[in-house]
PDB file of N, CA and C in Angstrom:
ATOM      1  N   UNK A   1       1.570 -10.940  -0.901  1.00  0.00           N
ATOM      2  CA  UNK A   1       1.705  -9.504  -0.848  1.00  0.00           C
ATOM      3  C   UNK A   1       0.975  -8.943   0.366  1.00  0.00           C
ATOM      4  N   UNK A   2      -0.494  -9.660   0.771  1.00  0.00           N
ATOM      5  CA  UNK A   2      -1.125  -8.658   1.585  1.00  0.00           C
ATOM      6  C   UNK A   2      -0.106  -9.328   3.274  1.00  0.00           C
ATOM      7  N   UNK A   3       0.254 -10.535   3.168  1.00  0.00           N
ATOM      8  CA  UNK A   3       0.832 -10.801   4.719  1.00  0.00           C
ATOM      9  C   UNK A   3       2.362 -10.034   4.703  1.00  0.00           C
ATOM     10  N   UNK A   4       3.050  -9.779   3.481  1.00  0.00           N
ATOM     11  CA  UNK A   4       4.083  -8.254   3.955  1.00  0.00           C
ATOM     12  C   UNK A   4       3.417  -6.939   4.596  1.00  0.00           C
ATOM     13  N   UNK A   5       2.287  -6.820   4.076  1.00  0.00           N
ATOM     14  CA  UNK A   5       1.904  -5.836   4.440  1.00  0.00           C
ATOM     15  C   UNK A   5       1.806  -5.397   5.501  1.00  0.00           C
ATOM     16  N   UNK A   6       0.906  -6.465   6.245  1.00  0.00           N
ATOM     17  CA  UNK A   6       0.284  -6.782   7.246  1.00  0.00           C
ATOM     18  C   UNK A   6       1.680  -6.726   7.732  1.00  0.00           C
ATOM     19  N   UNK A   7       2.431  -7.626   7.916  1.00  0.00           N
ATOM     20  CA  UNK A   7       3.956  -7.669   8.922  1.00  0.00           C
ATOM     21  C   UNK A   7       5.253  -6.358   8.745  1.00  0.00           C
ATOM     22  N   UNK A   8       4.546  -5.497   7.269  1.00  0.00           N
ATOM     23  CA  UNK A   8       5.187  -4.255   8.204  1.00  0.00           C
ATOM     24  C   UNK A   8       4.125  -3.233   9.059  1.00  0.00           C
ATOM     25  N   UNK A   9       3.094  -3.442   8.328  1.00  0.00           N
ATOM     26  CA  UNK A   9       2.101  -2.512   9.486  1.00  0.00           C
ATOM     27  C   UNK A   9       2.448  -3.022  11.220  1.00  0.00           C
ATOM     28  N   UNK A  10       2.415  -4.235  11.647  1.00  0.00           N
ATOM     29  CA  UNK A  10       2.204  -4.405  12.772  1.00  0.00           C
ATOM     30  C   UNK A  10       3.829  -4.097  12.861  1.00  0.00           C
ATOM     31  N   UNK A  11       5.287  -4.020  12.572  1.00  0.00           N
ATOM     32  CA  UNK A  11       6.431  -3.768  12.607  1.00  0.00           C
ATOM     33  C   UNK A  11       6.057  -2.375  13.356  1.00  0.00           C
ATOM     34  N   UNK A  12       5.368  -2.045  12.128  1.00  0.00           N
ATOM     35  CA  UNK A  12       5.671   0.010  12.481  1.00  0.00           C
ATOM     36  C   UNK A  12       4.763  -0.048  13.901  1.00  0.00           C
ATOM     37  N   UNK A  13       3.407   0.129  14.038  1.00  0.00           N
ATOM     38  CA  UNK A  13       3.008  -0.267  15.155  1.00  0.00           C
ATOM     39  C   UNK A  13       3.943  -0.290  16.461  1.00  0.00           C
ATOM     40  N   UNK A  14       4.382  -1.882  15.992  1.00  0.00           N
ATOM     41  CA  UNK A  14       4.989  -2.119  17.726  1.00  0.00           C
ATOM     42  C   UNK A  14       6.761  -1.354  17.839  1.00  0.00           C
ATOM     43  N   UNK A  15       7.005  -0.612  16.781  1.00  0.00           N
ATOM     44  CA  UNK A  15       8.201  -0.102  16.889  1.00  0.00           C
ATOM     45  C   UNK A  15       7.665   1.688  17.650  1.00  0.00           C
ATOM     46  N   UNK A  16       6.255   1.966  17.155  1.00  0.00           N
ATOM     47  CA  UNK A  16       5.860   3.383  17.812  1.00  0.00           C
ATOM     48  C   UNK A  16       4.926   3.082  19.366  1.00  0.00           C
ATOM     49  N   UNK A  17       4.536   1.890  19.578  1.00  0.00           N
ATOM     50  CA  UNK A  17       4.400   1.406  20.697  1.00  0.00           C
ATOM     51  C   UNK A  17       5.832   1.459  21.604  1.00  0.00           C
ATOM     52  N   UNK A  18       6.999   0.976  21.346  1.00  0.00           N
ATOM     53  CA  UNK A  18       8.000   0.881  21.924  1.00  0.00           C
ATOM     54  C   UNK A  18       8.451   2.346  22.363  1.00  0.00           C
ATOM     55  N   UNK A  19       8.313   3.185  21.742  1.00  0.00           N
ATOM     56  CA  UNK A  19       8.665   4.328  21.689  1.00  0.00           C
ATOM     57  C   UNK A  19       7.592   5.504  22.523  1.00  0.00           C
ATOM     58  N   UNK A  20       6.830   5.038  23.179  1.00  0.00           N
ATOM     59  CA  UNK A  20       6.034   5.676  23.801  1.00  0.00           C
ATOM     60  C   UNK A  20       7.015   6.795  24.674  1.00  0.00           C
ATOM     61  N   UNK A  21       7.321   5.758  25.559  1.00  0.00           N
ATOM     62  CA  UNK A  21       7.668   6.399  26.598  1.00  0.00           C
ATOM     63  C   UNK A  21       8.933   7.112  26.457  1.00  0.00           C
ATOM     64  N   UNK A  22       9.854   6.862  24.974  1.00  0.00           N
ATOM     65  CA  UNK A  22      10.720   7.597  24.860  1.00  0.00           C
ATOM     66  C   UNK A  22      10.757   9.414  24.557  1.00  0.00           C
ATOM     67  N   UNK A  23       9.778  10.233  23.486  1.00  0.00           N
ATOM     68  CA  UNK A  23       9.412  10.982  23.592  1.00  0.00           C
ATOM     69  C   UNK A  23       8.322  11.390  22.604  1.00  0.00           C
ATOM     70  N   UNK A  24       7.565  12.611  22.996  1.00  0.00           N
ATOM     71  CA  UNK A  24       5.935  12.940  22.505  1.00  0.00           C
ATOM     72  C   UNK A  24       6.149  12.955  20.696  1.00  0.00           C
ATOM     73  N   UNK A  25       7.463  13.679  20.590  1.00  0.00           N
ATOM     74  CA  UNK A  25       7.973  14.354  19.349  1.00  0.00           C
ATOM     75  C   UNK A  25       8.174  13.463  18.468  1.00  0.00           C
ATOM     76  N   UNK A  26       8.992  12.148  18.909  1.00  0.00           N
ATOM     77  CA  UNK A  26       9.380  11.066  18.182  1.00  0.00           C
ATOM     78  C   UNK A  26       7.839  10.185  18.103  1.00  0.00           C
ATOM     79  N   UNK A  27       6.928  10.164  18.776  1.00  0.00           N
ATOM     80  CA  UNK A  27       6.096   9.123  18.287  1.00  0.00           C
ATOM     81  C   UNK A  27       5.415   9.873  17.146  1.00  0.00           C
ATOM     82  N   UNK A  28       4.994  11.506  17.275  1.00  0.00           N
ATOM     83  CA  UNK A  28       4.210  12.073  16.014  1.00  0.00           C
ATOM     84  C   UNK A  28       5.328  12.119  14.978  1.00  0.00           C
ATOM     85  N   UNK A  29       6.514  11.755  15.055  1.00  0.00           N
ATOM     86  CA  UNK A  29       7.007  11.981  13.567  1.00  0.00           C
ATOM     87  C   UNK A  29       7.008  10.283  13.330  1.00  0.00           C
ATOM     88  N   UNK A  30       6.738   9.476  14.003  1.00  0.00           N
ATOM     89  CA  UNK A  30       6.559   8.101  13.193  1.00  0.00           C
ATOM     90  C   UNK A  30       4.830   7.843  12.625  1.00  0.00           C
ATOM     91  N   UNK A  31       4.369   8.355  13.612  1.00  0.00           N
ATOM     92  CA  UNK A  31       3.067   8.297  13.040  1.00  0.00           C
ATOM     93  C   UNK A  31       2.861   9.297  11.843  1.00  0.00           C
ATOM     94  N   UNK A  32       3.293  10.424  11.394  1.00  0.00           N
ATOM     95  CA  UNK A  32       3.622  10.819  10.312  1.00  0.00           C
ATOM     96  C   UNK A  32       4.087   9.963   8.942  1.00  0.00           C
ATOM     97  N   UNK A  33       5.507   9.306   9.912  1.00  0.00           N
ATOM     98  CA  UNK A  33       6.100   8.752   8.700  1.00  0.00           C
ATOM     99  C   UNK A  33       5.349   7.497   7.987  1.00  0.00           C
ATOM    100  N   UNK A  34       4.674   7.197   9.106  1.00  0.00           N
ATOM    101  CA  UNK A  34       3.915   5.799   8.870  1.00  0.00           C
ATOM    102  C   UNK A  34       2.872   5.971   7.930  1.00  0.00           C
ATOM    103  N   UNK A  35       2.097   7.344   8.504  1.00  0.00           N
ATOM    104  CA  UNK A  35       1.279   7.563   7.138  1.00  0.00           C
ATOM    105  C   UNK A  35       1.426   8.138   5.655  1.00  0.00           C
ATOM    106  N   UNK A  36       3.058   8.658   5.440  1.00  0.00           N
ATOM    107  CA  UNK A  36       3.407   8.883   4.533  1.00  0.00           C
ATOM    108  C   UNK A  36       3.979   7.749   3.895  1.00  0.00           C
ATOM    109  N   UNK A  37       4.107   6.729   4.477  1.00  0.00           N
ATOM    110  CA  UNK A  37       4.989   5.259   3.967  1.00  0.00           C
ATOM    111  C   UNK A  37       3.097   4.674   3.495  1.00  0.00           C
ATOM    112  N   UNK A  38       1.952   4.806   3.867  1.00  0.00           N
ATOM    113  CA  UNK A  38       0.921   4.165   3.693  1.00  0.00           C
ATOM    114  C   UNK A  38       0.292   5.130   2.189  1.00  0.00           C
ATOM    115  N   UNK A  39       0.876   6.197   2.369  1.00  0.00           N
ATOM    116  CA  UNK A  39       0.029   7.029   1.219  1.00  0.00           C
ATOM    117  C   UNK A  39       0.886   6.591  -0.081  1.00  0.00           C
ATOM    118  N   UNK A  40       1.901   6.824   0.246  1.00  0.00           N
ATOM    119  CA  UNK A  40       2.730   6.021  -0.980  1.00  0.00           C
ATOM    120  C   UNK A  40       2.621   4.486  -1.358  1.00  0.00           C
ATOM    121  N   UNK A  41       2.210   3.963  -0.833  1.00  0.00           N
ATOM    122  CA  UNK A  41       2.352   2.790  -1.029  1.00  0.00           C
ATOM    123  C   UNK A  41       1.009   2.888  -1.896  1.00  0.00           C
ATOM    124  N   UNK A  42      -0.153   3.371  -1.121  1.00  0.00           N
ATOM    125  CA  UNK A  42      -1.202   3.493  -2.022  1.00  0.00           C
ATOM    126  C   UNK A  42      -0.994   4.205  -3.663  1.00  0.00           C
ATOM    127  N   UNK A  43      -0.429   5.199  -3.639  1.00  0.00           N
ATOM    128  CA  UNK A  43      -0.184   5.497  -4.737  1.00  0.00           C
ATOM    129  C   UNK A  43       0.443   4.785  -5.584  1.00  0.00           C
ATOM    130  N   UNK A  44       1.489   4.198  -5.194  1.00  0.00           N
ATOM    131  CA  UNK A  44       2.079   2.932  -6.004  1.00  0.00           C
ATOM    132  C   UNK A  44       0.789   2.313  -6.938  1.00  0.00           C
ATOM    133  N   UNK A  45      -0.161   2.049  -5.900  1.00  0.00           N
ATOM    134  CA  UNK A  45      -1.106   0.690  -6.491  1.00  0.00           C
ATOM    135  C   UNK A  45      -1.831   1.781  -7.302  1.00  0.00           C
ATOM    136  N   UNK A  46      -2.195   2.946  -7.209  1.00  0.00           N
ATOM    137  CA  UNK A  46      -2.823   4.034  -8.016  1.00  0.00           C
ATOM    138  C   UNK A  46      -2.002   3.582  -9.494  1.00  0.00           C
ATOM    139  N   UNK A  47      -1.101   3.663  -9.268  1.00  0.00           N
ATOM    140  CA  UNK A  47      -0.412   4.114 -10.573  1.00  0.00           C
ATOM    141  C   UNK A  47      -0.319   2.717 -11.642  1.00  0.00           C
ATOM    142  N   UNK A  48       0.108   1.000 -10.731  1.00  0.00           N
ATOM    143  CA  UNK A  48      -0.516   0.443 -11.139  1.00  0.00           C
ATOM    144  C   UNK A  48      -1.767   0.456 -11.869  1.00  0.00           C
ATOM    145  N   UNK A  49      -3.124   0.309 -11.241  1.00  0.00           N
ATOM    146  CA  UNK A  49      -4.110   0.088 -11.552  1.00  0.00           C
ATOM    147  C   UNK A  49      -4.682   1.480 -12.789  1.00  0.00           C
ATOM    148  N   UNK A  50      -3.628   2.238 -13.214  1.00  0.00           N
ATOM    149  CA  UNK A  50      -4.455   3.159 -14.227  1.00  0.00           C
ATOM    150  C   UNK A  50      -3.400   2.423 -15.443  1.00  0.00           C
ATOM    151  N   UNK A  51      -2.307   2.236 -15.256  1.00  0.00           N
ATOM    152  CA  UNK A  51      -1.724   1.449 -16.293  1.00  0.00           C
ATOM    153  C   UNK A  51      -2.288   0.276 -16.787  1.00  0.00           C
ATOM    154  N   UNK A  52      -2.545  -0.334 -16.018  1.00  0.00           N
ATOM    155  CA  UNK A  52      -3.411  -1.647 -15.986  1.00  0.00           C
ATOM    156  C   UNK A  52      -4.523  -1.380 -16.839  1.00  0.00           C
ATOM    157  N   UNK A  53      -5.483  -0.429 -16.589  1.00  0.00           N
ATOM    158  CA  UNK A  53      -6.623   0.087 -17.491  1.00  0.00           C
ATOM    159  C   UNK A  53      -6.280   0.718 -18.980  1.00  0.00           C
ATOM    160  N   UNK A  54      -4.900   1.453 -18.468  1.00  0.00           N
ATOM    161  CA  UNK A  54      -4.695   1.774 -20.173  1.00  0.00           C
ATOM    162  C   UNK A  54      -4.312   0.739 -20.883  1.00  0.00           C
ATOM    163  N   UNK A  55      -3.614  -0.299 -20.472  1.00  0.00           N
ATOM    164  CA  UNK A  55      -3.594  -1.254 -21.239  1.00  0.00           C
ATOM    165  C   UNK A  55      -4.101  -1.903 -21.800  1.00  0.00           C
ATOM    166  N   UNK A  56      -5.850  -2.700 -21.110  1.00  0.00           N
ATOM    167  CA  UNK A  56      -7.035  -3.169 -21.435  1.00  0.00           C
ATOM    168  C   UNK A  56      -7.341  -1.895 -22.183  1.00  0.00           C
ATOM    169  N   UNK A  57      -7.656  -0.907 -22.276  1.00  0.00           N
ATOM    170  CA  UNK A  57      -8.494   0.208 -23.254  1.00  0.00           C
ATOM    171  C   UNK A  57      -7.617  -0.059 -24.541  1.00  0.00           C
ATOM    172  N   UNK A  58      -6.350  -0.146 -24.476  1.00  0.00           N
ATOM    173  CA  UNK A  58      -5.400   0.144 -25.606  1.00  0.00           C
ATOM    174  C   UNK A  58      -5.384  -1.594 -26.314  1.00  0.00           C
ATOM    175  N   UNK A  59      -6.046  -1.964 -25.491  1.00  0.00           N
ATOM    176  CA  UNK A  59      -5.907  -3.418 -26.892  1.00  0.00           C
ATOM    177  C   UNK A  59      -4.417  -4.261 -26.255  1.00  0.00           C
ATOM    178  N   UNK A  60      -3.541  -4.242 -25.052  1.00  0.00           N
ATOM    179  CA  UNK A  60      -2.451  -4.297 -24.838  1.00  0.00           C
ATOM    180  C   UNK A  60      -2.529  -5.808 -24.507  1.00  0.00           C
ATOM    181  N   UNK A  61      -3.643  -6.478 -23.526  1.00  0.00           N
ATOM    182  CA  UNK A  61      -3.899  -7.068 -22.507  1.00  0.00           C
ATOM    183  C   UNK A  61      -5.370  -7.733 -23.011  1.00  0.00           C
ATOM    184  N   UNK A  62      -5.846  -9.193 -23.028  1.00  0.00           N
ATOM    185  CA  UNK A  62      -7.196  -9.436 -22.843  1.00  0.00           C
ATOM    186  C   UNK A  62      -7.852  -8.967 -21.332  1.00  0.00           C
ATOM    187  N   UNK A  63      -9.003  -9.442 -21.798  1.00  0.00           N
ATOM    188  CA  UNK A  63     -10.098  -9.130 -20.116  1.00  0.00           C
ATOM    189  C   UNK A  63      -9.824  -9.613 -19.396  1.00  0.00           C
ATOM    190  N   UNK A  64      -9.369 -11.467 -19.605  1.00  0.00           N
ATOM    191  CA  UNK A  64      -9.201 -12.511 -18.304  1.00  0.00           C
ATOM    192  C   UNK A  64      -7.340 -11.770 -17.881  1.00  0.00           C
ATOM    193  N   UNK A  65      -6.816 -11.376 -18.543  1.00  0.00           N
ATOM    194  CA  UNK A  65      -5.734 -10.897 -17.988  1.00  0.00           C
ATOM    195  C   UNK A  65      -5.803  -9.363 -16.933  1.00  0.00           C
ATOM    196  N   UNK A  66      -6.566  -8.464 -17.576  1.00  0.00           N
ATOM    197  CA  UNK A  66      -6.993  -7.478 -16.979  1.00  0.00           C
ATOM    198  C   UNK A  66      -7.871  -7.664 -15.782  1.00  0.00           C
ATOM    199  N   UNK A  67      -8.270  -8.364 -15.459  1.00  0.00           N
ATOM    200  CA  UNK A  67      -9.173  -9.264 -14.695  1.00  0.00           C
ATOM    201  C   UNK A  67      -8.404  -9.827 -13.150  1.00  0.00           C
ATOM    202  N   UNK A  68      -7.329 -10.562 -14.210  1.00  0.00           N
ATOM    203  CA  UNK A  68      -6.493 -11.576 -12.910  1.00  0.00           C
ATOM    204  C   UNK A  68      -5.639 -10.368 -12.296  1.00  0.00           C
ATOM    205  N   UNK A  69      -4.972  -9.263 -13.154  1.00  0.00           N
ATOM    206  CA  UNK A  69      -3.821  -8.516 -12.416  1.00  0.00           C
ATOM    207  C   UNK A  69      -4.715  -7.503 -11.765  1.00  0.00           C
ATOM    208  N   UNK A  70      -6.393  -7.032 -12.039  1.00  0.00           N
ATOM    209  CA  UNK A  70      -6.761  -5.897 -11.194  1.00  0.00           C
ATOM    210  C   UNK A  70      -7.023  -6.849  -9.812  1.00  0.00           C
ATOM    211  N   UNK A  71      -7.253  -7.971  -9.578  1.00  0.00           N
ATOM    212  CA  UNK A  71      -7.294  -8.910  -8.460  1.00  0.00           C
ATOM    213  C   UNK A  71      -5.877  -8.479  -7.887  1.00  0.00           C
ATOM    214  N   UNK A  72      -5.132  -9.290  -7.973  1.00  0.00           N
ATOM    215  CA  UNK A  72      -3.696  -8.795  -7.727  1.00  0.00           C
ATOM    216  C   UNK A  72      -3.530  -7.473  -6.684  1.00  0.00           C
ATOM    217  N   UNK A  73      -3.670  -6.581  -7.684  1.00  0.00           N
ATOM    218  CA  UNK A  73      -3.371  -5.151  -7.220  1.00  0.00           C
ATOM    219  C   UNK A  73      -4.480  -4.803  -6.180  1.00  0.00           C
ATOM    220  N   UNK A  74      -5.636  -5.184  -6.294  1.00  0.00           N
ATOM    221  CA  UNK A  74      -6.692  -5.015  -5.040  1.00  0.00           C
ATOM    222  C   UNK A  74      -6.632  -5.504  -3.994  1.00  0.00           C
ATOM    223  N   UNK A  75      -5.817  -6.981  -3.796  1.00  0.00           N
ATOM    224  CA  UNK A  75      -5.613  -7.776  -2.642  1.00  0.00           C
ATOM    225  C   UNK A  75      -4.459  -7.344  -1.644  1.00  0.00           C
ATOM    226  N   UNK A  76      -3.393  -6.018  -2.422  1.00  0.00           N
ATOM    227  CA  UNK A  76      -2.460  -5.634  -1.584  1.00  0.00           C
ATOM    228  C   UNK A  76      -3.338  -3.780  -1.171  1.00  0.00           C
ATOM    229  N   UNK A  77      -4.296  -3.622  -1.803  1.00  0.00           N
ATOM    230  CA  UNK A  77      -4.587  -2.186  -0.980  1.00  0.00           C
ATOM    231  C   UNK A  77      -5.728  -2.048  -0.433  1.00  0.00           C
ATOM    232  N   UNK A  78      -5.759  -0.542   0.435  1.00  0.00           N
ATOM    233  CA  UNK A  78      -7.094  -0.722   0.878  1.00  0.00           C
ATOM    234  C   UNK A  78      -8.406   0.190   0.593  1.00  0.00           C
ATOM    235  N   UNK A  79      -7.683   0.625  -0.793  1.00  0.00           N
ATOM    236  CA  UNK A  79      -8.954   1.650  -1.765  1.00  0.00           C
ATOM    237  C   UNK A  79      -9.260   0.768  -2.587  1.00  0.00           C
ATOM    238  N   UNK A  80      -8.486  -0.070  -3.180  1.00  0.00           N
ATOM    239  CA  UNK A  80      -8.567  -0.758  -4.415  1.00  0.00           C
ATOM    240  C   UNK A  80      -9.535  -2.191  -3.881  1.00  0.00           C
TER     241      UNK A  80
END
């Protein structure tokens, strides 16, 4: 999970690198989009990781399971 990550971050990167010299307008709306593609993604793992907890609170899930999947979900973000 974290080397997709990694290989679309550096994607977006060298696709708004490429685009320098094309125009001012187009690189701030990728760098926009890029950080709206990063906030979501984070939220994704938000939304994960509170399910994840209601589940352990709710009796759903043991600890070593709650345990292995909050690993999981921490190794693809970068709040978590």
């Amino acid at each position: 999970m974290k080397k997709i990550t990694s290989a679309v971050m550096v994607l977006i990167l060298a696709l708004g690198l490429g685009a320098i010299g094309c125009s001012r307008g187009f690189v701030g709306g990728a760098a926009v989009g890029a950080a709206g593609t990063g906030a979501a993604y984070e939220y994704q793992k938000h939304k994960q990781m509170k399910r994840l907890e209601d589940d352990f609170e709710s009796g759903r899930i043991s600890k070593d399971e709650y345990l292995k999947r909050k690993k999981q979900i921490s190794q693809g973000s970068l709040i978590y």
